[in-house]
PDB file of N, CA and C in Angstrom:
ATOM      1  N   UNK A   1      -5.583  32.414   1.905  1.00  0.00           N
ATOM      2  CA  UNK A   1      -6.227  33.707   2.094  1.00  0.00           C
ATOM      3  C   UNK A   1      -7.005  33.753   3.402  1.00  0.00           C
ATOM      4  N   UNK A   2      -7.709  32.851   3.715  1.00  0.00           N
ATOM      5  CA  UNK A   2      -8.207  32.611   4.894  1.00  0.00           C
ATOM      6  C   UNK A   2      -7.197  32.967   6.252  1.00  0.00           C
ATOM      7  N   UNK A   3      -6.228  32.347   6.196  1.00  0.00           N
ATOM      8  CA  UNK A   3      -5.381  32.247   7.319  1.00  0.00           C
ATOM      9  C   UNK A   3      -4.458  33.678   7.827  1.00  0.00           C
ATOM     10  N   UNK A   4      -4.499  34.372   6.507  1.00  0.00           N
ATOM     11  CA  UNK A   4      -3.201  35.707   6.418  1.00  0.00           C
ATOM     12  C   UNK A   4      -3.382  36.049   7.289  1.00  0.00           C
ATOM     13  N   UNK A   5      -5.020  36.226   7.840  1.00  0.00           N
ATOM     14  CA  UNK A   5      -4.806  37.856   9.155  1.00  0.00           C
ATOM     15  C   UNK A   5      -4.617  37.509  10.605  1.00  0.00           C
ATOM     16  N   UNK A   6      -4.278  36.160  10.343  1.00  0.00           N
ATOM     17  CA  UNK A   6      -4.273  35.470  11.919  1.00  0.00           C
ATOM     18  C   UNK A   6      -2.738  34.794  11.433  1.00  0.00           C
ATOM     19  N   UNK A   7      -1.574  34.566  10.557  1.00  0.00           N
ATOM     20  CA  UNK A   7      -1.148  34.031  10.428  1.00  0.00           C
ATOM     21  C   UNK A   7       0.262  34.726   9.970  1.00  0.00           C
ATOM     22  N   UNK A   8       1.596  34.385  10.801  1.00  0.00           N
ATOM     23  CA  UNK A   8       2.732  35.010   9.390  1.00  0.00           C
ATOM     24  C   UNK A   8       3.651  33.537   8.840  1.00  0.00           C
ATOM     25  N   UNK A   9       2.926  32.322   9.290  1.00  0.00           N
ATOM     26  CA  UNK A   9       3.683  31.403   8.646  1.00  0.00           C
ATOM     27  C   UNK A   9       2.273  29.987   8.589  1.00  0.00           C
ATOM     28  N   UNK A  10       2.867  29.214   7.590  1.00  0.00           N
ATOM     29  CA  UNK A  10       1.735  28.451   7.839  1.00  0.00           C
ATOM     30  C   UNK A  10       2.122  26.917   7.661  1.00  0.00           C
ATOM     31  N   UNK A  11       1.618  25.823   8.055  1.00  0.00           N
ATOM     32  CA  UNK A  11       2.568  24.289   7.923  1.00  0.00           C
ATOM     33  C   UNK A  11       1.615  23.654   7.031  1.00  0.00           C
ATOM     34  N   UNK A  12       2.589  22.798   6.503  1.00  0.00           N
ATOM     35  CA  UNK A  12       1.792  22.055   5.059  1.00  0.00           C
ATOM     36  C   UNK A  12       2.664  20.698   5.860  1.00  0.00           C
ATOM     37  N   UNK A  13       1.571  19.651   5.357  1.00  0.00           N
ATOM     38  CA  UNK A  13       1.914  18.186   5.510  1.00  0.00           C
ATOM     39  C   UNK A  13       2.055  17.983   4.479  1.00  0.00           C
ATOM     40  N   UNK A  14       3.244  17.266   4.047  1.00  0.00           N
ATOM     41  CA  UNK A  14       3.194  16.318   2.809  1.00  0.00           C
ATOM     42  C   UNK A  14       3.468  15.127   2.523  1.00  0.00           C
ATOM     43  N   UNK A  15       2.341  14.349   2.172  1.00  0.00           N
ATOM     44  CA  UNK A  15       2.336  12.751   2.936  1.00  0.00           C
ATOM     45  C   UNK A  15       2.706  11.683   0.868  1.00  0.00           C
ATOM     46  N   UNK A  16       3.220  11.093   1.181  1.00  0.00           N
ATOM     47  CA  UNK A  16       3.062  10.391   0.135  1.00  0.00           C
ATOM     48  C   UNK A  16       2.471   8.588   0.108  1.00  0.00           C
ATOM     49  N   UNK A  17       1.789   8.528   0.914  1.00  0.00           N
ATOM     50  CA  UNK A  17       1.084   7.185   0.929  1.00  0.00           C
ATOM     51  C   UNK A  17       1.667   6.069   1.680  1.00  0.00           C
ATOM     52  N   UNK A  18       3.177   5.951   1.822  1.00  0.00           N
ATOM     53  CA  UNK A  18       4.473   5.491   1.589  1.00  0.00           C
ATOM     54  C   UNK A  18       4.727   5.379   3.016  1.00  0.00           C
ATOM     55  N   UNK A  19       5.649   6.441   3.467  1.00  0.00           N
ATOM     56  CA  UNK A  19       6.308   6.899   4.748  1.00  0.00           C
ATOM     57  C   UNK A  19       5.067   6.831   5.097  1.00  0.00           C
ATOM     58  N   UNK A  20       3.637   7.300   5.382  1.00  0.00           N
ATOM     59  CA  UNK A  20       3.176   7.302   6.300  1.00  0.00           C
ATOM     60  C   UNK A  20       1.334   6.915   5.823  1.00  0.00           C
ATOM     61  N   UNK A  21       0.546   6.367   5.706  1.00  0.00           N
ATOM     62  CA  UNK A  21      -0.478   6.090   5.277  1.00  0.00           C
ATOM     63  C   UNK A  21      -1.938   6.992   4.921  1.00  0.00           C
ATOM     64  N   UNK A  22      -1.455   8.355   4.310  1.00  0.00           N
ATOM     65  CA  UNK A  22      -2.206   9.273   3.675  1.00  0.00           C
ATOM     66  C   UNK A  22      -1.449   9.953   2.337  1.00  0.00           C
ATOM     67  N   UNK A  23      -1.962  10.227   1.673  1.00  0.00           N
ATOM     68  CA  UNK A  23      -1.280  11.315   0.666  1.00  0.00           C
ATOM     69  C   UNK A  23      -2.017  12.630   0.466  1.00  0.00           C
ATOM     70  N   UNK A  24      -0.881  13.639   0.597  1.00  0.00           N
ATOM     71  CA  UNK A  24      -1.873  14.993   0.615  1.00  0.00           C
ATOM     72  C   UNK A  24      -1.130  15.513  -1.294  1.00  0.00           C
ATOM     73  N   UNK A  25      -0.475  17.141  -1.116  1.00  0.00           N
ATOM     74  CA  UNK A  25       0.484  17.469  -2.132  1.00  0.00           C
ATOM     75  C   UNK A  25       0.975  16.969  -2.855  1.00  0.00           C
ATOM     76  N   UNK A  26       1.538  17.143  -3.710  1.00  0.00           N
ATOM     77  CA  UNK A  26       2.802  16.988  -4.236  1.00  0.00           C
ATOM     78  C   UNK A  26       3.607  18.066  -4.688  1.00  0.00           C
ATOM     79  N   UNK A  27       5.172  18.021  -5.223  1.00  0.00           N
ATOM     80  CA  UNK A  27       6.008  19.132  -4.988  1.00  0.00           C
ATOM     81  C   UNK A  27       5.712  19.868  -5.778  1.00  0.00           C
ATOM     82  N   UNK A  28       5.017  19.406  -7.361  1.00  0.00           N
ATOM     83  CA  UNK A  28       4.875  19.719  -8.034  1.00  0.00           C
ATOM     84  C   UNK A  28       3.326  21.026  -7.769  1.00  0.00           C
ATOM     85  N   UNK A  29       2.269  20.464  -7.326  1.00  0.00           N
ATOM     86  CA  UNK A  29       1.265  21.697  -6.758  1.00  0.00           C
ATOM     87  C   UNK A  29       1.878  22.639  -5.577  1.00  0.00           C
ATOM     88  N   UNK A  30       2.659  21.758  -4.966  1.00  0.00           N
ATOM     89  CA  UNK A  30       2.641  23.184  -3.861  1.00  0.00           C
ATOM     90  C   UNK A  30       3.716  24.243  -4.455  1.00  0.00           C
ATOM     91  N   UNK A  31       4.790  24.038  -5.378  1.00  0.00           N
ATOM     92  CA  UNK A  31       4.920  25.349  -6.562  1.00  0.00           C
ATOM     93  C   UNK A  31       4.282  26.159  -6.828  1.00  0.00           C
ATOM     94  N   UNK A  32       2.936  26.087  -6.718  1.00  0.00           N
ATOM     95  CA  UNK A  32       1.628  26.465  -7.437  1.00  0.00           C
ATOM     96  C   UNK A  32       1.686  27.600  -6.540  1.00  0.00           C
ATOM     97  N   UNK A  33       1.868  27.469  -5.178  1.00  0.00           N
ATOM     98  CA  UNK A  33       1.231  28.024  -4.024  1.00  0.00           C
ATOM     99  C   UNK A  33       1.528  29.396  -4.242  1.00  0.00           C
ATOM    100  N   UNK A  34       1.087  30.431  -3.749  1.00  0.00           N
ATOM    101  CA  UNK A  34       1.277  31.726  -3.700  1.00  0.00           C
ATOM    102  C   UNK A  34       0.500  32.439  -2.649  1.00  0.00           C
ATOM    103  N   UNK A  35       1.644  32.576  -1.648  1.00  0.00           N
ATOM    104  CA  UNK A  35       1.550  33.554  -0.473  1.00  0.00           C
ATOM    105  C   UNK A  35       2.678  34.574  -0.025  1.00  0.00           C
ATOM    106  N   UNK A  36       2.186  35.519   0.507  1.00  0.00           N
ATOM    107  CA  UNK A  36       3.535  36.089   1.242  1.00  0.00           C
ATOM    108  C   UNK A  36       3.887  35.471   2.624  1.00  0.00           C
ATOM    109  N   UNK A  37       2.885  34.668   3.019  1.00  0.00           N
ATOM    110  CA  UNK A  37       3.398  34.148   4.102  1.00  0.00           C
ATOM    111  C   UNK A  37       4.802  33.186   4.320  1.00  0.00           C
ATOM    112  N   UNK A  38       5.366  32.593   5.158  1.00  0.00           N
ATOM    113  CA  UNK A  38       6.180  31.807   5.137  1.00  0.00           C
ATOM    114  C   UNK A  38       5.572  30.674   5.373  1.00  0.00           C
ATOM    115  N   UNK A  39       5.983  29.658   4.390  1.00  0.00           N
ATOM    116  CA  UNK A  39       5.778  28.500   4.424  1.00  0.00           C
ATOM    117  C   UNK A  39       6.949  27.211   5.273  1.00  0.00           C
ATOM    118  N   UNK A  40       6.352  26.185   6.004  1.00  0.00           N
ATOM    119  CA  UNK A  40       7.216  25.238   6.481  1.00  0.00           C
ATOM    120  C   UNK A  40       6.710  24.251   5.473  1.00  0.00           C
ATOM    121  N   UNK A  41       6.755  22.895   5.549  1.00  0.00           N
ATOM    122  CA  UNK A  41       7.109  21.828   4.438  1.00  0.00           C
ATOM    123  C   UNK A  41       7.264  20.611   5.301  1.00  0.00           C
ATOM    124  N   UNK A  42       6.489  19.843   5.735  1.00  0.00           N
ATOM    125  CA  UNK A  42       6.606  18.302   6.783  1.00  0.00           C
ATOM    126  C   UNK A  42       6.737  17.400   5.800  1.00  0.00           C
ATOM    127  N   UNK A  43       7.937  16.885   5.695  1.00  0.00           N
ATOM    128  CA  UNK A  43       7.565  16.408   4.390  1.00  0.00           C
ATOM    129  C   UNK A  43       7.591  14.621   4.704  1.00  0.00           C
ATOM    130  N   UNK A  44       6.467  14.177   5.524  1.00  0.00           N
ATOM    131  CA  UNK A  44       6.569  12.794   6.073  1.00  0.00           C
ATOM    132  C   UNK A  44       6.026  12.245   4.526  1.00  0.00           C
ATOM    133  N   UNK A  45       7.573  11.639   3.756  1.00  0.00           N
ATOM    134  CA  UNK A  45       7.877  10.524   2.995  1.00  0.00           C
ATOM    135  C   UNK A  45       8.471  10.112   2.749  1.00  0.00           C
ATOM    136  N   UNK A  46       8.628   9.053   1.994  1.00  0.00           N
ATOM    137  CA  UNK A  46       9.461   8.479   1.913  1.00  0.00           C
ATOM    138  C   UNK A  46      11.067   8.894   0.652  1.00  0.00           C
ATOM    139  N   UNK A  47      12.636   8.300   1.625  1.00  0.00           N
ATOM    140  CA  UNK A  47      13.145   9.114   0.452  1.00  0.00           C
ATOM    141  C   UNK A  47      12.904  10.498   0.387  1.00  0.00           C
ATOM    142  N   UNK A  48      13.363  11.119   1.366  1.00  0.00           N
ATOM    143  CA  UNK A  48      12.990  12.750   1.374  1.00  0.00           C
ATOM    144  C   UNK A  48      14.142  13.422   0.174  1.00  0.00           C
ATOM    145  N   UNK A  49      15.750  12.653   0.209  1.00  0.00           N
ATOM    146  CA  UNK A  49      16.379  13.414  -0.184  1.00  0.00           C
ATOM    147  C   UNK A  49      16.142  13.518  -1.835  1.00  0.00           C
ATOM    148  N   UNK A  50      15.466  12.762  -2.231  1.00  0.00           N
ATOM    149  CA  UNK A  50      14.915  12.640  -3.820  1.00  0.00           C
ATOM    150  C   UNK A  50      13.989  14.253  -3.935  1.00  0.00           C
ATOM    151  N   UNK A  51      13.271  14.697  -2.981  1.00  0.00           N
ATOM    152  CA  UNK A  51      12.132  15.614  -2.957  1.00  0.00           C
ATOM    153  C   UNK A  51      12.579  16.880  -2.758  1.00  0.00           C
ATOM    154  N   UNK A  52      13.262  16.857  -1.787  1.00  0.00           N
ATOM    155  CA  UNK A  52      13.418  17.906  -0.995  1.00  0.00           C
ATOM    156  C   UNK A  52      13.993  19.256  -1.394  1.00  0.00           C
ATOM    157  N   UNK A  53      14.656  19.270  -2.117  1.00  0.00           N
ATOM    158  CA  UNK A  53      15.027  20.171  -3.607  1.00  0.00           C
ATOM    159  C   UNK A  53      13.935  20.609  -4.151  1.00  0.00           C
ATOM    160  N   UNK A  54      13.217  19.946  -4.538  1.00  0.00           N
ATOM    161  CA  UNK A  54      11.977  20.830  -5.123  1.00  0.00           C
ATOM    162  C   UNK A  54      10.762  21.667  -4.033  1.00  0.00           C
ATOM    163  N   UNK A  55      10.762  21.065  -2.482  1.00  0.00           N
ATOM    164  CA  UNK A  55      10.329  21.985  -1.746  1.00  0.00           C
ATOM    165  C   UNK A  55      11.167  22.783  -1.406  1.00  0.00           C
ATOM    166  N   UNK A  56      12.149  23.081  -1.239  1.00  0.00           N
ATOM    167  CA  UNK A  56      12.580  24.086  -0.864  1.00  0.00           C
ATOM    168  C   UNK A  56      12.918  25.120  -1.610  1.00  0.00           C
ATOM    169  N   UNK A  57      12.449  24.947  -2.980  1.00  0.00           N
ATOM    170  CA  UNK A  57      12.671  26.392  -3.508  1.00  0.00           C
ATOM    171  C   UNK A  57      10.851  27.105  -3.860  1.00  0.00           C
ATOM    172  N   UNK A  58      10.494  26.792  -2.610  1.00  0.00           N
ATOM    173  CA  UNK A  58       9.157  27.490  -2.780  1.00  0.00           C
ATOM    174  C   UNK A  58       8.810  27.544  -0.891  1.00  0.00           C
ATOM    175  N   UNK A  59       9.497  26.696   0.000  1.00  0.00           N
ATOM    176  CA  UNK A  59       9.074  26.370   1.580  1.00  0.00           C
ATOM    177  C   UNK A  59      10.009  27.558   1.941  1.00  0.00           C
ATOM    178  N   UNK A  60      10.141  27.525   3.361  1.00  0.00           N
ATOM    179  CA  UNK A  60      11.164  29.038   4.167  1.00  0.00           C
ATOM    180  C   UNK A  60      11.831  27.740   5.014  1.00  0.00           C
ATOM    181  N   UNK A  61      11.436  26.691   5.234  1.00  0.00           N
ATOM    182  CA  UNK A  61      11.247  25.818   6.431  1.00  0.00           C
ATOM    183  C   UNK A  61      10.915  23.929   6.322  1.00  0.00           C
ATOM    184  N   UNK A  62      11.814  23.316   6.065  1.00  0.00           N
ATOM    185  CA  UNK A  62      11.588  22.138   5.449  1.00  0.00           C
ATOM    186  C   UNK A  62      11.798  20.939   6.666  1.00  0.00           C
ATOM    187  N   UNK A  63      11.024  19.851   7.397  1.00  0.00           N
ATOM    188  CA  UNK A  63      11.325  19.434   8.284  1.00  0.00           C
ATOM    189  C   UNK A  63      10.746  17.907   7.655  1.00  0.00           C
ATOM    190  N   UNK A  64      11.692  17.122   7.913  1.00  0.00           N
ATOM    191  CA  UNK A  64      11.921  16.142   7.966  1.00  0.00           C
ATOM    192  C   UNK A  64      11.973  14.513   8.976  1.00  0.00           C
ATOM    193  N   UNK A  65      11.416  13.976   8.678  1.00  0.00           N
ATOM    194  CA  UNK A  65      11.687  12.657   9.760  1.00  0.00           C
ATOM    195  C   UNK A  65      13.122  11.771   9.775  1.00  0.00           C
ATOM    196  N   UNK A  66      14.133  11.650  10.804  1.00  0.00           N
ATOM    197  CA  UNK A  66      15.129  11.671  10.441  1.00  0.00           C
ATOM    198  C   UNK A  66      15.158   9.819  10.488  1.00  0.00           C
ATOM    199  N   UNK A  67      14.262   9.403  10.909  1.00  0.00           N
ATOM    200  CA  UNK A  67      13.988   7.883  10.511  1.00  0.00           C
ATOM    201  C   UNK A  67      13.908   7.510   8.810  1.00  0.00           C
ATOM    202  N   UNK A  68      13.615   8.295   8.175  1.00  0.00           N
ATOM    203  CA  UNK A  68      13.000   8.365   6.628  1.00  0.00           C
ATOM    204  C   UNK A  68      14.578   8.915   5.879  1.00  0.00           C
ATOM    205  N   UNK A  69      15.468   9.142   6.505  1.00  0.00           N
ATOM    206  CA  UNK A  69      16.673   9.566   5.897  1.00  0.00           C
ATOM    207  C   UNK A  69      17.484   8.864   5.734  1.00  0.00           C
ATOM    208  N   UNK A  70      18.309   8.947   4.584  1.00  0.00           N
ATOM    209  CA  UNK A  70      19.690   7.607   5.072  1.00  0.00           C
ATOM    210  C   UNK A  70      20.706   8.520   5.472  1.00  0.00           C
ATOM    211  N   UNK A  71      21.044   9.924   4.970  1.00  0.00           N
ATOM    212  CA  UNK A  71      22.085  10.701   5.459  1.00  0.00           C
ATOM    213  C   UNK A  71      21.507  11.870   6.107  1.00  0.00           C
ATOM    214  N   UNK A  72      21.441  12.479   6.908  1.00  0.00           N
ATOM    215  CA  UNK A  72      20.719  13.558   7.561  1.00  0.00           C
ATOM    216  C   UNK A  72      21.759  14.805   7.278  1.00  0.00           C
ATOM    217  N   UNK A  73      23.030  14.331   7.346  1.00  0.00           N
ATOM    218  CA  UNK A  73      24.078  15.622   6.646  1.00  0.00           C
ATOM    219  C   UNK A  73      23.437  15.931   5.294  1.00  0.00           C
ATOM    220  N   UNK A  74      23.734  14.734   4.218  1.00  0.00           N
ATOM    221  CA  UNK A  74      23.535  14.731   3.086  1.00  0.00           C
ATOM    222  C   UNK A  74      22.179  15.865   2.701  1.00  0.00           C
ATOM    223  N   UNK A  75      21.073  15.234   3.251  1.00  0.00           N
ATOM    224  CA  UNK A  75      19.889  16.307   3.059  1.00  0.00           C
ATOM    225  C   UNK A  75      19.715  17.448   3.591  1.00  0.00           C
ATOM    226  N   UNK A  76      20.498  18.022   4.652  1.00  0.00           N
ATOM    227  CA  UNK A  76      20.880  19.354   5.036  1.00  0.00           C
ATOM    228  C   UNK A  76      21.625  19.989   4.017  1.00  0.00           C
ATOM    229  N   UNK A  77      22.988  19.620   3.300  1.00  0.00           N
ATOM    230  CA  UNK A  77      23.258  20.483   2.443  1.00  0.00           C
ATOM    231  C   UNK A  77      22.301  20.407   0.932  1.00  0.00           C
ATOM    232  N   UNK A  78      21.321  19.045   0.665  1.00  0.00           N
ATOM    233  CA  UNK A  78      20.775  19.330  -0.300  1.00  0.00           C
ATOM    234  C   UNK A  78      19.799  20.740  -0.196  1.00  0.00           C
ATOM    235  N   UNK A  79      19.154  20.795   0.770  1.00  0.00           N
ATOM    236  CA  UNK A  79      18.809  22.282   1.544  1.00  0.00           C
ATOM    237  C   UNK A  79      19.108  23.844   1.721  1.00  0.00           C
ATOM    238  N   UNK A  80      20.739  23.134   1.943  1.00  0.00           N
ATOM    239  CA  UNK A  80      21.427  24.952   1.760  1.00  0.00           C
ATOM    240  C   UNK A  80      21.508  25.010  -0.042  1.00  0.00           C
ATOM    241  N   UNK A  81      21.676  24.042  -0.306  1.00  0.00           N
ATOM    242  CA  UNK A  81      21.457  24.227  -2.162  1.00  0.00           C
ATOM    243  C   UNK A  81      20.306  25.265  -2.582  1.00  0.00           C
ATOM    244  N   UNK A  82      19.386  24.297  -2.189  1.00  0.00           N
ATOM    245  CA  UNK A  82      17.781  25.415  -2.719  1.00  0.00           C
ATOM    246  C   UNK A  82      17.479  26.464  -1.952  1.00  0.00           C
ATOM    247  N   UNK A  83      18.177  26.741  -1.139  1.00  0.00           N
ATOM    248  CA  UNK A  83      17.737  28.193  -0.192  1.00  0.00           C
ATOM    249  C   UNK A  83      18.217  29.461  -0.282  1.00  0.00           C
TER     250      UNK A  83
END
């Protein structure tokens, strides 16, 4: 709510302890989320293609570390799945 009147999209980190040494979200709260804005989705963790299905049926915008991937095709069409 803060951000709407300065904002038409907004970036969420989502760290899992793992891939990168913080944890913020999980897929399960940011479901929760409710904006009209567009959401992106960083999703620095580990094993993205396990996750990434469940952000994207709530993100506009899902970006990934392609070091953290084993197939980078593979998780692109898991993507066009949820979109």
């Amino acid at each position: 709510k803060l951000v709407k009147p300065f904002a038409k999209r907004i970036h969420i980190d989502i760290m899992d302890n793992k891939f990168v040494p913080n944890k913020t979200i999980s897929a399960r709260i940011a479901k929760t989320l409710r904006t009209n804005l567009k959401i992106d989705y960083h999703l620095m963790i580990k094993d993205p293609e396990k996750k990434v299905l469940d952000f994207c049926r709530n993100g506009d915008r899902i970006i990934v570390h392609h070091e953290a991937v084993k197939d980078i095709n593979a998780i692109a069409g898991i993507a066009r799945i949820g979109s």
